[in-house]
Protein backbone atom coordinates (compact mmCIF):
# COMPACT_ATOMS: atom_id res chain seq x y z
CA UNK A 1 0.00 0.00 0.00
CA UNK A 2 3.06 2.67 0.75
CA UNK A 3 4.08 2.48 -2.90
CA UNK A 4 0.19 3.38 -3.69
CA UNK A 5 0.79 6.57 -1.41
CA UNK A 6 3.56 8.06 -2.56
CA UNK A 7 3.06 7.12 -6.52
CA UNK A 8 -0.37 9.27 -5.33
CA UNK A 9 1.66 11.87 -3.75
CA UNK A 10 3.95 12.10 -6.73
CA UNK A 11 1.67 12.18 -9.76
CA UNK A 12 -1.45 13.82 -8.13
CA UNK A 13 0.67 17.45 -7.90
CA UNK A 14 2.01 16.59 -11.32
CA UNK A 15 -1.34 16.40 -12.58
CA UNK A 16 -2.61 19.47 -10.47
CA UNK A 17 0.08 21.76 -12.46
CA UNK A 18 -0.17 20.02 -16.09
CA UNK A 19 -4.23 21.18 -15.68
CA UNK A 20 -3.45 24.70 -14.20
CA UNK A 21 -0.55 25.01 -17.19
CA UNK A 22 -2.52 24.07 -19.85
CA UNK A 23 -5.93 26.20 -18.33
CA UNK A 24 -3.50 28.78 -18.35
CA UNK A 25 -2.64 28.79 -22.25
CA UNK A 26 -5.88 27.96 -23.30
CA UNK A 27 -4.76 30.04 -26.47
CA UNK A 28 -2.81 27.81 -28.22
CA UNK A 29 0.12 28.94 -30.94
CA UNK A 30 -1.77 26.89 -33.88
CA UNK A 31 -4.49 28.91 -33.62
CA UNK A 32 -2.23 32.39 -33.66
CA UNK A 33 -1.50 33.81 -36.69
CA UNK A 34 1.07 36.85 -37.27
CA UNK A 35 -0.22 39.47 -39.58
CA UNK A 36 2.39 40.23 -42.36
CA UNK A 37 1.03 43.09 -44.46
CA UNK A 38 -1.85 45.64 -44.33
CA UNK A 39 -3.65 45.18 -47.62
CA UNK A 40 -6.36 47.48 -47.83
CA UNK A 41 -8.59 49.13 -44.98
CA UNK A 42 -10.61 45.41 -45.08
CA UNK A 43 -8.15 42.76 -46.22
CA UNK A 44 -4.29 42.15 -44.27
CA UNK A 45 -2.00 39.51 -45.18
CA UNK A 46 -0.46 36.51 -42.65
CA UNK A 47 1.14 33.81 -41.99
CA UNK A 48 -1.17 30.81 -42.41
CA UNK A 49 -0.14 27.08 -41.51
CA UNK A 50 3.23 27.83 -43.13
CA UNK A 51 1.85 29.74 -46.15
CA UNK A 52 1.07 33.34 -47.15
CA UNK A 53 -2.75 33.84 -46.90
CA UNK A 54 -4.82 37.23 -47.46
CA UNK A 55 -7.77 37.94 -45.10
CA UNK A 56 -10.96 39.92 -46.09
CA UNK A 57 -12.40 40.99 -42.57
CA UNK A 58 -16.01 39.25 -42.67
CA UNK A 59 -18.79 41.75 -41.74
CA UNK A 60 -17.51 45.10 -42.98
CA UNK A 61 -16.42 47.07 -45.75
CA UNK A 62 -13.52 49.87 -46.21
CA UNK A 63 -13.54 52.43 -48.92
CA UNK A 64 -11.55 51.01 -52.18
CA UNK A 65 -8.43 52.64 -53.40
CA UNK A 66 -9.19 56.44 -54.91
CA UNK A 67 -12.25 56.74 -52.73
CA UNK A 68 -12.78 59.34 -49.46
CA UNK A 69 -11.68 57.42 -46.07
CA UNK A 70 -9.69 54.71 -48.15
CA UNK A 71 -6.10 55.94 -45.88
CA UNK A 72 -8.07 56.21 -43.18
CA UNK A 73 -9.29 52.74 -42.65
CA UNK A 74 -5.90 50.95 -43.82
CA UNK A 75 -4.41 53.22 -41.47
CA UNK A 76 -6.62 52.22 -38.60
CA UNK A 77 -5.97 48.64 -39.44
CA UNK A 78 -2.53 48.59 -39.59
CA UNK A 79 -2.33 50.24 -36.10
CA UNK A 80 -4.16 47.48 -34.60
CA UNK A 81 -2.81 44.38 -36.19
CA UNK A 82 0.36 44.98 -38.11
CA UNK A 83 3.49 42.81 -36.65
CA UNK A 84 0.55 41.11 -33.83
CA UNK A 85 -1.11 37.63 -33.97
CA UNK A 86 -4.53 37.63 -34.51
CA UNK A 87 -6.86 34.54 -34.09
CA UNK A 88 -9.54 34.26 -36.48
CA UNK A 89 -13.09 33.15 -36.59
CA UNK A 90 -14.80 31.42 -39.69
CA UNK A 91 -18.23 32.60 -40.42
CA UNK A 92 -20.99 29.57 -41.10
CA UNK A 93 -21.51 30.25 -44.75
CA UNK A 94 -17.82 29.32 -45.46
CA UNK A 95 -14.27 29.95 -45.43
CA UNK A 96 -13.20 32.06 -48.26
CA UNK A 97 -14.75 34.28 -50.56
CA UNK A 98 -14.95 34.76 -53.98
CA UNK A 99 -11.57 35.90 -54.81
CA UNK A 100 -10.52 32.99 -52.58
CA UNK A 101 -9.18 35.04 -49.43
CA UNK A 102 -10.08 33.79 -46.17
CA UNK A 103 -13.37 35.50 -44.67
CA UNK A 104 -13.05 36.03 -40.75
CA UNK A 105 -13.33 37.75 -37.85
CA UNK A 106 -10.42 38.75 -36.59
CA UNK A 107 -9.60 38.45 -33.04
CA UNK A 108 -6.34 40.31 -30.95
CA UNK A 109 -4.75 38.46 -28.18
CA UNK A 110 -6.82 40.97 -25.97
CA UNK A 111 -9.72 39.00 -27.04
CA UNK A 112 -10.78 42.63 -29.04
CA UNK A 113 -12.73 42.14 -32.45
CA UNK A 114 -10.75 43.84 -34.91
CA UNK A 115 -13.60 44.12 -37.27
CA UNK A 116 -15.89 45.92 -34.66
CA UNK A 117 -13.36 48.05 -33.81
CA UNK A 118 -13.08 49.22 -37.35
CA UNK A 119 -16.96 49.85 -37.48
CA UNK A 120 -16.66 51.63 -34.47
CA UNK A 121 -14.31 54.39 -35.32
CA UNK A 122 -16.15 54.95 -38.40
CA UNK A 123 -13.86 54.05 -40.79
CA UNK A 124 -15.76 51.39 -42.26
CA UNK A 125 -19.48 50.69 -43.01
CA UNK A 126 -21.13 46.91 -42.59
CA UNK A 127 -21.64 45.02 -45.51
CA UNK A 128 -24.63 44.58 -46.89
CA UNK A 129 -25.82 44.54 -43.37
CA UNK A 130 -23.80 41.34 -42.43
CA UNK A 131 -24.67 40.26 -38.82
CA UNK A 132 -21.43 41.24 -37.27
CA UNK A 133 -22.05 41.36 -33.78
């Protein structure tokens, strides 16, 4: 029975910290992605399972080069994700869009919705009044 006990008092602390350590980064690194470029005031560019992938932020839509607010919103953008990780969220009706970007919702680490943010300060209007929150 003593070898019960201590093999108890052994693994049960080990097991205690393994659960509070992986509680702790419930945010994996797979799911991280680290934004590369700033595209547009709607699209940026990262670093997707080892390939270069563009991103159309699901929800909204930026002014398009040439038009009023079109500095503005890339701008904004770029100040909140360029050089950051960003997690992103898939929207039910699929994956990518018609040009064949990824279509997300795109999270920081501070669990802050980029796209809302965007919509927000007025830089960008929803599209096609997308259900975005």
């Amino acid at each position: 029975m003593k070898p019960f006990k201590y093999a108890a008092a052994i693994l049960l602390p080990a097991l205690i910290i393994i659960s509070a350590v992986s509680l702790a980064t419930d945010d994996t690194e797979a799911e991280w992605y680290s934004v590369t470029r700033i595209i547009d005031g709607d699209t940026l560019q990262i670093r997707y399972h080892g390939n270069t992938e563009r991103v159309r932020l699901f929800g909204i839509d930026a002014p398009e080069k040439g038009e009023n607010g079109y500095f503005k919103a890339a701008a904004v953008l770029e100040e909140l994700c360029y050089g950051k990780k960003i997690r992103l969220e898939f929207p039910a009706a699929g994956k990518r869009d018609r040009f064949g970007r990824l279509l997300a919702k795109v999270y920081l680490r501070t669990g802050v919705m980029v796209n809302e943010v965007l919509y927000r300060r007025k830089v960008v209007q929803l599209y096609r009044n997308s259900p975005l929150f």
